[in-house]
C-alpha atoms as a PDB file:
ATOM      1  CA  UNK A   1       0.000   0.000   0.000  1.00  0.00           C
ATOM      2  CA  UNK A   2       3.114   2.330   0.717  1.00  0.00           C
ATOM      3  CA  UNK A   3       3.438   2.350  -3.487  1.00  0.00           C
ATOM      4  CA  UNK A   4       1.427   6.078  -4.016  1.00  0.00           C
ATOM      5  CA  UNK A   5       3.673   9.090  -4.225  1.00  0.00           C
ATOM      6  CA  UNK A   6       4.390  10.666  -0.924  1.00  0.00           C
ATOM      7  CA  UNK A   7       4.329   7.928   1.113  1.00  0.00           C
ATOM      8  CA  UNK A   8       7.980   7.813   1.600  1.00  0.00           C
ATOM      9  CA  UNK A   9       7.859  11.201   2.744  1.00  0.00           C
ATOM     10  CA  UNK A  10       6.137  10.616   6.377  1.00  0.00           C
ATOM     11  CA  UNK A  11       8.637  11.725   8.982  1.00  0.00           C
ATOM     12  CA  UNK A  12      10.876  13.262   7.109  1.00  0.00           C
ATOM     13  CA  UNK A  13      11.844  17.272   7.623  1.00  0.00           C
ATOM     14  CA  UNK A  14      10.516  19.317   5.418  1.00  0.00           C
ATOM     15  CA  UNK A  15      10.930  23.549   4.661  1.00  0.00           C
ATOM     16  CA  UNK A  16       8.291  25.108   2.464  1.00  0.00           C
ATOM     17  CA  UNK A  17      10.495  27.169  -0.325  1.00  0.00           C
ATOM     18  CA  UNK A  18       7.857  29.660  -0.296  1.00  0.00           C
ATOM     19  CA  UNK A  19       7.684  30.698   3.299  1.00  0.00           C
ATOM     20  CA  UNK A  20      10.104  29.201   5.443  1.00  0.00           C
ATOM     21  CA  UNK A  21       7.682  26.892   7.274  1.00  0.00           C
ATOM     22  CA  UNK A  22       9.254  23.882   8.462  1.00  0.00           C
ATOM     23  CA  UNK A  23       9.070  20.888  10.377  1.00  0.00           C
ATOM     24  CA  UNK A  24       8.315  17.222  10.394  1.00  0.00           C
ATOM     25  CA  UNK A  25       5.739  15.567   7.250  1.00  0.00           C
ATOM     26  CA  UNK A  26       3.371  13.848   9.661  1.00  0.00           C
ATOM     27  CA  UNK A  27       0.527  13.441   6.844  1.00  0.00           C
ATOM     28  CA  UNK A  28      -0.022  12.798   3.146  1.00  0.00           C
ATOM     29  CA  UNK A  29      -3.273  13.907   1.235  1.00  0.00           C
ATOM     30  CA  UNK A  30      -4.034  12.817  -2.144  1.00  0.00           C
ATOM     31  CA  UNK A  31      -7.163  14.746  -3.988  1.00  0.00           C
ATOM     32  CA  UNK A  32      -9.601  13.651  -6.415  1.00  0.00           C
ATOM     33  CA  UNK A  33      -8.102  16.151  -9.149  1.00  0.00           C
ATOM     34  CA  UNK A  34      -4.442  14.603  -8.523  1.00  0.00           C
ATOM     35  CA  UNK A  35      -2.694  17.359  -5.918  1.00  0.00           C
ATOM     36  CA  UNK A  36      -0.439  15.380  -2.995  1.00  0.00           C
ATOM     37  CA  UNK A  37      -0.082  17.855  -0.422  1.00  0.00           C
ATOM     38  CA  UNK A  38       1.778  17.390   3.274  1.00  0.00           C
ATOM     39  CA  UNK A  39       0.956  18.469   6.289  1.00  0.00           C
ATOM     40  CA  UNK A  40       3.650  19.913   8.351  1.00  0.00           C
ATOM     41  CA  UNK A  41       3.802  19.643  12.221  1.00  0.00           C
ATOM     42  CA  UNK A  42       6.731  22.558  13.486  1.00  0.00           C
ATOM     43  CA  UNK A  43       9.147  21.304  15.642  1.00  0.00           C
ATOM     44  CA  UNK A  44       8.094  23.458  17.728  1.00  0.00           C
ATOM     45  CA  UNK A  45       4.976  23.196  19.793  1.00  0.00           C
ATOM     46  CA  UNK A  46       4.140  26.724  21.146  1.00  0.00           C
ATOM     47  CA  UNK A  47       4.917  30.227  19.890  1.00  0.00           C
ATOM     48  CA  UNK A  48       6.120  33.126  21.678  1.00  0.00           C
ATOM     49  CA  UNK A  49       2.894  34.008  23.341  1.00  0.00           C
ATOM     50  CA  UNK A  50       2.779  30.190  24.879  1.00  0.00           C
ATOM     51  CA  UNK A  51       0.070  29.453  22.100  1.00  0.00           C
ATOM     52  CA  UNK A  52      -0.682  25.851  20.186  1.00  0.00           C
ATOM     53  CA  UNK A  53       1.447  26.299  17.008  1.00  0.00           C
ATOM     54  CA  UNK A  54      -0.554  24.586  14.231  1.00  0.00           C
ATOM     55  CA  UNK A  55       0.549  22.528  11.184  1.00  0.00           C
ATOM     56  CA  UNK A  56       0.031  23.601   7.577  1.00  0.00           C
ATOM     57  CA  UNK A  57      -0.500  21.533   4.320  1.00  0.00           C
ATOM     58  CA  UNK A  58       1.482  22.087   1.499  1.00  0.00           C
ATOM     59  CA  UNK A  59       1.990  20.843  -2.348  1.00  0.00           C
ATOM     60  CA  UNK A  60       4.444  18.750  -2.213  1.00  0.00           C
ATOM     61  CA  UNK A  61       6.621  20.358  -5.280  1.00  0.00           C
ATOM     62  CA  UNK A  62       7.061  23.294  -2.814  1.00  0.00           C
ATOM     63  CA  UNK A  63       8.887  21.358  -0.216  1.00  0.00           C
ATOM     64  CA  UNK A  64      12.360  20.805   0.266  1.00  0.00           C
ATOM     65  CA  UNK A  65      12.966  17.553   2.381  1.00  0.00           C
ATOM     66  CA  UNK A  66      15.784  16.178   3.930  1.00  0.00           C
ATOM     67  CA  UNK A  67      17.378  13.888   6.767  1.00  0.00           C
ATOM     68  CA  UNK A  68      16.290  10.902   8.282  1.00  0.00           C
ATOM     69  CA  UNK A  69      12.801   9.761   8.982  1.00  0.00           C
ATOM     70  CA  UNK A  70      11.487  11.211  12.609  1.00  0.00           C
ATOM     71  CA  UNK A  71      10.433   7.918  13.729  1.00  0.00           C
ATOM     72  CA  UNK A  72       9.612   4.538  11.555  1.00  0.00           C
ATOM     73  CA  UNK A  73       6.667   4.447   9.232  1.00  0.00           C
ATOM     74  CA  UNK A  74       3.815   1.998  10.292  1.00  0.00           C
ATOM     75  CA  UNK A  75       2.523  -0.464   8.436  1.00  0.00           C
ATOM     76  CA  UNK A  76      -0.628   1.065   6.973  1.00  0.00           C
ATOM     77  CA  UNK A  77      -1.557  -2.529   5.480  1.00  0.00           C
ATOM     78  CA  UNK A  78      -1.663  -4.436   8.849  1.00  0.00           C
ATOM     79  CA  UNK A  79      -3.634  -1.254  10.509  1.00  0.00           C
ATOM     80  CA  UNK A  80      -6.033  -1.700   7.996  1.00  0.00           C
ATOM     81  CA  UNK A  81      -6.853  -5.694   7.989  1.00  0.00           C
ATOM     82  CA  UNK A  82      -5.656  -6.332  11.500  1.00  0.00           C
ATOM     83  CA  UNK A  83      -7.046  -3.358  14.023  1.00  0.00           C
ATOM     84  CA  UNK A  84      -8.584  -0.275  14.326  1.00  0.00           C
ATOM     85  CA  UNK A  85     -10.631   2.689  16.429  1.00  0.00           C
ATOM     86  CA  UNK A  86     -13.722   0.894  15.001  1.00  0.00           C
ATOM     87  CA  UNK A  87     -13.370  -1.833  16.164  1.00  0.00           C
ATOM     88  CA  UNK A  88     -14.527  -3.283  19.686  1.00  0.00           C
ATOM     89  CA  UNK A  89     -12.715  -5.166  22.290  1.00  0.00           C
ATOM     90  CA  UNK A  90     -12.913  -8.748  22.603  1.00  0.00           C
ATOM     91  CA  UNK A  91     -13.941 -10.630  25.564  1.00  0.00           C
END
């Protein structure tokens, strides 16, 4: 399932070349009309007044990414088949 374009982008560190936002690729969105954006989480949490910094999506073509992945990418198959928030415990 990890074969769509983006995927191997989750956890990496990304910096918008348009206005300097950066931080980690914690989501991938792919639109009906073809667009793969990212979402960006900062690295940091709060700004300067102490207030929840948010995360941004972005095309993809704007990004420039680098390092090593933040932490390792699950296994989006097995989450699928195996588990999920749906389902309910078993007795």
């Amino acid at each position: 399932m990890n074969n769509q374009k983006g995927m191997e982008l989750l956890g990496l560190k990304a910096k918008d070349k348009v206005t300097g936002y950066e931080g980690v690729i914690e989501s991938i969105c792919y639109d009906l009309y073809g667009c793969v954006q990212a979402c960006i989480r900062p690295t940091y949490t709060k700004n300067a007044k102490g207030e929840m910094v948010n995360a941004h999506w972005f095309d993809i073509g704007r990004l420039d990414v680098h390092g090593k992945p933040v932490m390792e990418v699950p296994d989006f198959a097995v989450a699928m088949v195996d588990h999920g928030p749906a389902d309910k415990p078993r007795r």
